[in-house]
Every structure is written in structure tokens, then in C-alpha cells.
Protein backbone atom coordinates (compact mmCIF):
# COMPACT_ATOMS: atom_id res chain seq x y z
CA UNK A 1 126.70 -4.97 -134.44
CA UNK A 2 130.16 -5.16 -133.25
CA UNK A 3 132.09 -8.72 -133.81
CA UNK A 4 132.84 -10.62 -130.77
CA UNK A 5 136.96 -10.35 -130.50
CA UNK A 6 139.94 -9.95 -128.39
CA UNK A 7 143.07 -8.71 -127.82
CA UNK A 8 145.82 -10.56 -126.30
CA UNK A 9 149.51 -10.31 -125.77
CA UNK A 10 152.13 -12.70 -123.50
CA UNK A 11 153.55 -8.76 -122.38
CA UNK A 12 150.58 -9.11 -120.19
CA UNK A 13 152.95 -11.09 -118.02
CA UNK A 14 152.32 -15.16 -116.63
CA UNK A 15 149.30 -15.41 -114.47
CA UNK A 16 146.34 -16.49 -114.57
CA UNK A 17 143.57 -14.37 -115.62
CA UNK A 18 140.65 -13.51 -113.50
CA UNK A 19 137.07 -13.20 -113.96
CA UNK A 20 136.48 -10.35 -116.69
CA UNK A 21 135.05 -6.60 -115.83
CA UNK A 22 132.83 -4.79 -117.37
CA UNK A 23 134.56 -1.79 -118.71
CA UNK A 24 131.64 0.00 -120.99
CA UNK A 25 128.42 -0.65 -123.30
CA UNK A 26 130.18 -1.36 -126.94
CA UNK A 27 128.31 1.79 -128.31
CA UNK A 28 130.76 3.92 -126.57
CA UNK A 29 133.09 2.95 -128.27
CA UNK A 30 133.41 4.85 -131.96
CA UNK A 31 135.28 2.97 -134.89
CA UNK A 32 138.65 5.25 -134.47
CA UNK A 33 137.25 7.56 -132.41
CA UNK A 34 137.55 8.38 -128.52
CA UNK A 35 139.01 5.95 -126.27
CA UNK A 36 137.20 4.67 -122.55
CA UNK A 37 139.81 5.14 -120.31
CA UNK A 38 140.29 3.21 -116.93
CA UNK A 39 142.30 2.83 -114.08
CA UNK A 40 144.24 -0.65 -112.70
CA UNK A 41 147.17 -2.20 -111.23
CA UNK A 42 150.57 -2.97 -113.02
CA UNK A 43 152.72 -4.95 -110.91
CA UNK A 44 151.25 -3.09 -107.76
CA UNK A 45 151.32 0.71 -109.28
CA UNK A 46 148.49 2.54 -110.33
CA UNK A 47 148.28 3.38 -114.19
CA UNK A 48 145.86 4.18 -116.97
CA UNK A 49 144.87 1.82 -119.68
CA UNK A 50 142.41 2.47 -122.69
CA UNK A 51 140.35 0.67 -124.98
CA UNK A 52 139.22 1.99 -128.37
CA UNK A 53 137.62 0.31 -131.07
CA UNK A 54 140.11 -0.10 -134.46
CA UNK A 55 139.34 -1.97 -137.51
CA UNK A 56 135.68 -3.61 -135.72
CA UNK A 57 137.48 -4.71 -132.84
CA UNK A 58 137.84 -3.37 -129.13
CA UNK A 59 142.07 -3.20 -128.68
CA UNK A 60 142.99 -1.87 -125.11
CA UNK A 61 146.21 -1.10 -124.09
CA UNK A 62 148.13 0.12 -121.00
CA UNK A 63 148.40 4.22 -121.67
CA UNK A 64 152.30 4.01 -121.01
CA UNK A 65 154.60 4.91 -123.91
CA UNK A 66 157.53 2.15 -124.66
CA UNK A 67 160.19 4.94 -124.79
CA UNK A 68 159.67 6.16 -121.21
CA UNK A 69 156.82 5.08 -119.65
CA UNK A 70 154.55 8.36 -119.37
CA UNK A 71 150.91 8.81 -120.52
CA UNK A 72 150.09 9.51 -124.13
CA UNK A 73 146.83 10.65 -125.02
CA UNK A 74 146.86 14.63 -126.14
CA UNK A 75 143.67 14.80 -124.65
CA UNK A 76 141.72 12.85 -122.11
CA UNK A 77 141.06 9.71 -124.66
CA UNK A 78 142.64 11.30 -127.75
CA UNK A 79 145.55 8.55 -128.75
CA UNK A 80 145.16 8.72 -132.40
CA UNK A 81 146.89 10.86 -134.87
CA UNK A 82 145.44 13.14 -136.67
CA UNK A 83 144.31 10.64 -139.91
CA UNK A 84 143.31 8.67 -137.18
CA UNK A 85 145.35 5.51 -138.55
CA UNK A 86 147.84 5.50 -135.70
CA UNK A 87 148.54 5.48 -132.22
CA UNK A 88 150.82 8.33 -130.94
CA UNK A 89 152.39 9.56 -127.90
CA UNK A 90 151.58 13.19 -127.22
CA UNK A 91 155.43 13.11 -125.88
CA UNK A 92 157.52 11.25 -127.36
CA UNK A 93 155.68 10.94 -130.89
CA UNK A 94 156.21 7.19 -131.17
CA UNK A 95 153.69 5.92 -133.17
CA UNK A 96 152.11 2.17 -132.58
CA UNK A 97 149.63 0.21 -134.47
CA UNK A 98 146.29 0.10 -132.96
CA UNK A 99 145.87 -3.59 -134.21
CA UNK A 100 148.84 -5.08 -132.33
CA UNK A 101 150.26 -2.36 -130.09
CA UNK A 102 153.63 -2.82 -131.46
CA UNK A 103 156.25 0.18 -132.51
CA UNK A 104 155.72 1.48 -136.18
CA UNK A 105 158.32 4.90 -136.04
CA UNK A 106 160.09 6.67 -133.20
CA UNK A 107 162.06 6.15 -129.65
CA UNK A 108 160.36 2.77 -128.62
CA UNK A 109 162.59 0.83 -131.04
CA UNK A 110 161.51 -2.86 -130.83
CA UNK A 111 159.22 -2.26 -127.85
CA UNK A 112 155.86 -1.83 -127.92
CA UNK A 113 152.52 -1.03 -126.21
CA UNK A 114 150.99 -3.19 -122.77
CA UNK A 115 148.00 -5.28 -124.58
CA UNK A 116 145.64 -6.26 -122.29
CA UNK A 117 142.63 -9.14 -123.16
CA UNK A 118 138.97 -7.71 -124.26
CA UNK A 119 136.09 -8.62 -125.32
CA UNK A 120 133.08 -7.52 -126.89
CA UNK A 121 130.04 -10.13 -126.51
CA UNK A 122 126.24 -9.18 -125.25
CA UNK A 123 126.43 -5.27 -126.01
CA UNK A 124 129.51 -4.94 -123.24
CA UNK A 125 133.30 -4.01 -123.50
CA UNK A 126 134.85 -6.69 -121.01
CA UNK A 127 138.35 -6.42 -119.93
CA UNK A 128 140.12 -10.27 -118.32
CA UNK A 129 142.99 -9.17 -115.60
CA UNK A 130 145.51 -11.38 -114.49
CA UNK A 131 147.82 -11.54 -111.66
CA UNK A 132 150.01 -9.05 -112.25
CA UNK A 133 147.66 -6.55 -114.02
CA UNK A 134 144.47 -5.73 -111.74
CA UNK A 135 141.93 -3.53 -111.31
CA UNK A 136 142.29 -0.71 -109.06
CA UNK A 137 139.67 -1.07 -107.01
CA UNK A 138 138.72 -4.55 -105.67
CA UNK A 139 135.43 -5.15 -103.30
């Protein structure tokens, strides 16, 4: 069974974070294997984000390279290279570590991924937005 965990960064930007969504069951996800993408808010604009299970844990991250902010999977979920140790943009080829989202090699110098909070308790991927990253569709 999956450990409880989450991901955190202060790039999400101040705010206070809102009650968490469910994003999907923890089963989807595959220990470095196909991300669950979604859709939500930055700052008002609609953009992707993924989560993907790395080392045990659920780490999701906004699906906008550092160097210019374009999407980077290869392939609808695909963000990991090819030994699967690495984050990569299909563009750009930066490469990120999946644990902390920041810039290992390439154009995003000292910048690195969008981390946004999960967690994993009760079988469930749960994602916490804030103010100023929401989800795209609120009843």
C-alpha cells in the first residue's frame, strides 16, 4: 500500500489552500510509470498539471516547462525519460527531478517545475488548490 505523503512547494504562490480534490484511485498511479493528467487554473489561465507516482510517493506538477512555458509530455502522460529516472520536456529537453521538480540539465537554468500539494490517504490521489492555482471547473 502506498505511503501517505505530499508534495509541496512556496512556487505554488501565497494563498490559502482550499479544500482538496479528488484527482484518482492511488492504483492508477504506476511507480514511474504513466502520469493522471488534469486540468486547472494558474493565475486565471487554463493549463495542464500531472501527478505520477516517483520513489512511493504521488509528486504532481504543473505540465509547463521552466525554459518557456509549453507542455512536456511526448505523449499524453509520458514525462519520463526513457530510464524512467527523469523528468523531460519533449521540447526543450530540460530534465527535472521527479522528487523536487527542480532543474537537473538544460535551458531552465535555476528554475524549476510548478509543485503543487498531494496526497495519498484512503486509496485516493488528492490534490489541495490555493488561491491562485484552481481547478478548472468549479460547481
Amino acid at each position: 500500500m502506498p505511503e501517505m505523503s505530499s508534495s509541496t512547494s512556496s512556487q505554488t504562490g501565497p494563498g490559502t489552500t482550499l479544500a482538496p480534490l479528488a484527482l484518482c484511485a492511488s492504483e492508477t498511479l504506476i511507480e514511474r510509470g504513466k502520469a493522471h493528467t488534469f486540468e486547472l487554473l494558474y493565475f486565471g489561465e487554463p493549463v495542464t498539471a500531472f501527478v505520477l507516482r516517483f520513489d512511493g510517493r504521488a509528486v504532481a506538477y504543473l505540465n509547463r516547462c521552466a525554459h518557456v512555458p509549453t507542455e512536456m509530455d511526448w505523449q499524453q502522460g509520458e514525462f519520463l525519460d526513457r530510464d524512467r529516472r527523469y523528468i523531460i520536456c519533449s521540447i526543450h529537453g530540460a530534465v527535472y527531478d521527479p522528487q523536487d521538480g527542480r532543474c537537473v540539465t538544460g535551458m531552465c537554468g535555476r528554475h524549476g517545475l510548478t509543485a503543487l500539494q498531494v496526497e495519498e490517504r484512503d486509496g485516493q490521489v488528492y490534490w489541495y488548490p490555493t488561491r491562485d492555482i484552481r481547478p478548472a471547473f468549479e460547481d
